[in-house]
N, C-alpha and C. Protein backbone atom coordinates (compact mmCIF):
# COMPACT_ATOMS: atom_id res chain seq x y z
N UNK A 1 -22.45 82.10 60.67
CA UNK A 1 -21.61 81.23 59.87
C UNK A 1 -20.20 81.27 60.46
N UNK A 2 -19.49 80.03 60.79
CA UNK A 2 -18.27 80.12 61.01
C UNK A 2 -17.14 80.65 59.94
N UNK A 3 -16.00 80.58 60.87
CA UNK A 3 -15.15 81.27 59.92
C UNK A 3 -14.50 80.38 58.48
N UNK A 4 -14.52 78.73 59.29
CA UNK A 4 -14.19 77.95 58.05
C UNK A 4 -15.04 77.96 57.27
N UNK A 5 -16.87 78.25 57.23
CA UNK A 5 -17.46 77.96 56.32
C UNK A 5 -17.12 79.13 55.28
N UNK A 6 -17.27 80.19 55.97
CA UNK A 6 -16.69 81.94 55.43
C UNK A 6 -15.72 81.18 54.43
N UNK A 7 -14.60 80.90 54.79
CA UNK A 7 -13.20 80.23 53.66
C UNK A 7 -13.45 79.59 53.00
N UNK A 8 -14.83 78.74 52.97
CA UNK A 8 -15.28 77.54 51.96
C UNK A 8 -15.51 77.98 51.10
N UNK A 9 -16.44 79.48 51.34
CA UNK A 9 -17.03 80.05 49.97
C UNK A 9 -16.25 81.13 49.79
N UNK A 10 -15.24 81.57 50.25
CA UNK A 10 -14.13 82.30 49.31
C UNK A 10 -13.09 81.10 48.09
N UNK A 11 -12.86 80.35 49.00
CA UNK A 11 -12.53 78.71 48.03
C UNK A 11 -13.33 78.27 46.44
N UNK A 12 -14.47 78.62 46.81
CA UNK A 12 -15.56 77.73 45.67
C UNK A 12 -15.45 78.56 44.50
N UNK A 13 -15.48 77.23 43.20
CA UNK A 13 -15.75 78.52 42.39
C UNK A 13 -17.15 78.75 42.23
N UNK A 14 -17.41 79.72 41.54
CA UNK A 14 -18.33 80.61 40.82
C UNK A 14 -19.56 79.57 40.33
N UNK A 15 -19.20 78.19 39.48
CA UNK A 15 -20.20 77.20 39.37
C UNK A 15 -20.60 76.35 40.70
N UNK A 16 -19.75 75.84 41.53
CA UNK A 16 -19.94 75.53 42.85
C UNK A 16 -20.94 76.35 43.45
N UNK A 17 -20.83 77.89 43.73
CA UNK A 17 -21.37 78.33 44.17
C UNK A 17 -22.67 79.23 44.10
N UNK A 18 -23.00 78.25 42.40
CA UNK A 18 -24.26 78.85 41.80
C UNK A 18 -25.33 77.72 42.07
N UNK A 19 -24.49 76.42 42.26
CA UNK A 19 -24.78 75.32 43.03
C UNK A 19 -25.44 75.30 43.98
N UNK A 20 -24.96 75.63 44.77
CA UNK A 20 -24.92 75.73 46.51
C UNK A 20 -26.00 76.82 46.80
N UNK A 21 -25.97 78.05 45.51
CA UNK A 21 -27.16 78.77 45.67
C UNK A 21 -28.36 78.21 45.86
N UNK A 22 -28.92 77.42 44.59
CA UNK A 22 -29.71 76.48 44.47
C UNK A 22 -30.31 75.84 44.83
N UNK A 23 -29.45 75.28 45.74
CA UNK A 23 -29.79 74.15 46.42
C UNK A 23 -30.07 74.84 48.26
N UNK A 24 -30.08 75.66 48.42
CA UNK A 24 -30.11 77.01 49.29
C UNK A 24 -31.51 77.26 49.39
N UNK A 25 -31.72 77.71 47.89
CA UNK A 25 -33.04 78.36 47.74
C UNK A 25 -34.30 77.35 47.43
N UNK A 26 -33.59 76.01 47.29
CA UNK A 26 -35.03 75.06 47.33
C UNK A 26 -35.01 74.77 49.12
N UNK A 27 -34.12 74.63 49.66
CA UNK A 27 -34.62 74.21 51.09
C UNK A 27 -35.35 75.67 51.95
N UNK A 28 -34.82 76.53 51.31
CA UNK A 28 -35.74 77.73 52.04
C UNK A 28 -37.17 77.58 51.45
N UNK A 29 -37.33 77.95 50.47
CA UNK A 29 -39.12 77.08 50.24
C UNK A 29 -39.71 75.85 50.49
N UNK A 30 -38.85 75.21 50.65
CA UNK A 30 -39.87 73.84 51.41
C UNK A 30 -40.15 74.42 53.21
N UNK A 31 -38.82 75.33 53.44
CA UNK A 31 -39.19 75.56 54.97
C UNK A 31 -40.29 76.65 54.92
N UNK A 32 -39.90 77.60 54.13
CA UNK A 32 -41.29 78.13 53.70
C UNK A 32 -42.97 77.51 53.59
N UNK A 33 -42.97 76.57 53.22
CA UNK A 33 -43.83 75.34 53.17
C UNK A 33 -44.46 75.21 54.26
N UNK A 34 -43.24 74.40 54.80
CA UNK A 34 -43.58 74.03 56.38
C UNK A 34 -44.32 75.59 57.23
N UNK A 35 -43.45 76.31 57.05
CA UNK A 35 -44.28 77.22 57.94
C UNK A 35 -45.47 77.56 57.50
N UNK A 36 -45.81 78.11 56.47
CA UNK A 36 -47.34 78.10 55.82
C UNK A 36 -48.57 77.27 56.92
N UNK A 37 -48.05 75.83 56.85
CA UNK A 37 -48.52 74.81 57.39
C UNK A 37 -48.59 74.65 59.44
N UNK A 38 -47.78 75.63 59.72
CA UNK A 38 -47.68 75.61 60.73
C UNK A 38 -46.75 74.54 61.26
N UNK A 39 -46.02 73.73 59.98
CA UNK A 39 -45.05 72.89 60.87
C UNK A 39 -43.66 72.90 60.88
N UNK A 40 -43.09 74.38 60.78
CA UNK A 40 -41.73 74.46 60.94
C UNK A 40 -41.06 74.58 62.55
N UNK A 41 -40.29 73.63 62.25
CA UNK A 41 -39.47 73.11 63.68
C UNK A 41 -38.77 74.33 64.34
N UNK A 42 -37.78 74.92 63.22
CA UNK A 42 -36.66 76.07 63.70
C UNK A 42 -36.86 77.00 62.69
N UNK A 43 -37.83 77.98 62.98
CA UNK A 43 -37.64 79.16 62.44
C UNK A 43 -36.71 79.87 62.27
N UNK A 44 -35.42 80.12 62.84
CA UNK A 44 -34.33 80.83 63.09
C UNK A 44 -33.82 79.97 61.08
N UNK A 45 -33.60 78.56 61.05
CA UNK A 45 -33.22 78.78 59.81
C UNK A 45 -33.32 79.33 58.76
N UNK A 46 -34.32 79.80 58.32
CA UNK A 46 -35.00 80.49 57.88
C UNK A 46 -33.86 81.84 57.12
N UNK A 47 -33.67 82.27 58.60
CA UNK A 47 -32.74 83.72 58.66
C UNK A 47 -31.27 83.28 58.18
N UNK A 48 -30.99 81.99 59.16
CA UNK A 48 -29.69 81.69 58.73
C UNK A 48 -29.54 81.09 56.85
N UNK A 49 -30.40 80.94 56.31
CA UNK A 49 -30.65 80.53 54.57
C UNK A 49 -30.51 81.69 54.24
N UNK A 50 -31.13 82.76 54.15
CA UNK A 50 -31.21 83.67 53.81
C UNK A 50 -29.87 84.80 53.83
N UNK A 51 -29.38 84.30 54.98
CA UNK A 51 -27.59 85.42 55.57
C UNK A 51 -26.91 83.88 54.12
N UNK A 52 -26.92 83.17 54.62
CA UNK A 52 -26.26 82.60 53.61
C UNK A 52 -25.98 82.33 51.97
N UNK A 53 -27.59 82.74 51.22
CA UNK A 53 -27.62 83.16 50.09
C UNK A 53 -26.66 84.07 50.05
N UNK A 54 -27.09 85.41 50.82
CA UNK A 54 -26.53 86.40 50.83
C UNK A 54 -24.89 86.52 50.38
N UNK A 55 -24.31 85.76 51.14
CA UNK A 55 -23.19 85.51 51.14
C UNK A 55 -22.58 85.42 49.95
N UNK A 56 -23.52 84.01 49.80
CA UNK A 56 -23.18 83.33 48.28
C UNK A 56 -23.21 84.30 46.58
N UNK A 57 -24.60 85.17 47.20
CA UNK A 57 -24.39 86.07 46.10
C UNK A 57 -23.48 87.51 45.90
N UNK A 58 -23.00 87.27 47.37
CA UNK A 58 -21.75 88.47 47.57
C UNK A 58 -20.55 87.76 46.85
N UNK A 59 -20.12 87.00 47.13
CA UNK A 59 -18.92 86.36 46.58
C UNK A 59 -19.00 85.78 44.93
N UNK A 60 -20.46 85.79 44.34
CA UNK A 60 -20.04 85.52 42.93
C UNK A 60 -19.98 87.39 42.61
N UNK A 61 -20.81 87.76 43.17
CA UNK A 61 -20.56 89.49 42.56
C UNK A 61 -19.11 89.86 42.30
N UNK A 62 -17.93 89.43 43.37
CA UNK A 62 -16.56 89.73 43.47
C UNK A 62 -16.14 89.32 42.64
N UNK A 63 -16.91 88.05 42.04
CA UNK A 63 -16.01 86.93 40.98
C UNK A 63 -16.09 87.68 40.22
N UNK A 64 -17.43 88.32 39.50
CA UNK A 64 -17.32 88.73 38.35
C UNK A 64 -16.96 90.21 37.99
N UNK A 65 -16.55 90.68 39.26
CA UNK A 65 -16.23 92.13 39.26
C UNK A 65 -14.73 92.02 38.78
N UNK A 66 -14.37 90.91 39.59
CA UNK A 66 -12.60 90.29 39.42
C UNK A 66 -12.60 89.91 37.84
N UNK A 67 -13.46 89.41 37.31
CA UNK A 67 -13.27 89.01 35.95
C UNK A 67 -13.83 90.49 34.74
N UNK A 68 -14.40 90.83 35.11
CA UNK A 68 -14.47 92.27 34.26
C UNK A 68 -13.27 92.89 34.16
N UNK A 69 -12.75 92.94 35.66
CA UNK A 69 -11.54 94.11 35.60
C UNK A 69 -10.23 93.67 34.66
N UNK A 70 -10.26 91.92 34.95
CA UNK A 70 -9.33 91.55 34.08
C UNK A 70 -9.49 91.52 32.54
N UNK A 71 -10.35 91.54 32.39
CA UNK A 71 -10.97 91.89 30.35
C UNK A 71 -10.90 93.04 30.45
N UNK A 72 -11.19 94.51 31.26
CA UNK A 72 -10.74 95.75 31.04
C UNK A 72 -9.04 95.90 30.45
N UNK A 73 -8.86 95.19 31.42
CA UNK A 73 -7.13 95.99 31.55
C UNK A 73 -6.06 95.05 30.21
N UNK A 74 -6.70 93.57 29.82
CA UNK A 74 -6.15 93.17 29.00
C UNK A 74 -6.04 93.97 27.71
C-alpha cells in the first residue's frame, strides 16, 4: 500500500472505514470464488485484501481506543 493510501485511512472516519471494510471483504470472497473454480487471474490480491482489511481494522481499533480514553479522563 502506498503511502497516500496509508493517509487515506488515517483521514477516514470510523463509518467510512467500516465501509470500505465491507466492501473489502465481499470482493475477497468472490475472489475466493474464483479461485475455488480455478479462475482467479491474480492471486497475489488476495494477500493484498487481506494486508488491507488489516489495516482497516488497525485504524478503527485506534479510533476507539482514542475514544475510550477520552470518556475515561472526562
Amino acid at each position: 500500500m502506498k503511502k497516500t493510501q496509508r493517509k487515506e485511512i488515517q483521514e477516514k472516519t470510523a463509518a467510512e472505514l467500516l465501509s470500505e471494510g465491507r466492501n473489502l471483504r465481499q470482493e475477497i470472497f468472490n475472489l475466493r470464488l474464483q479461485q475455488a473454480s480455478a479462475q482467479l487471474e491474480k492471486p497475489g490480491r488476495l494477500r493484498t485484501l487481506r494486508r488491507d482489511i488489516a489495516r482497516i481494522e488497525t485504524r478503527l481499533s485506534q479510533l476507539r481506543h482514542k475514544n475510550n480514553n477520552v470518556k475515561q479522563t472526562s
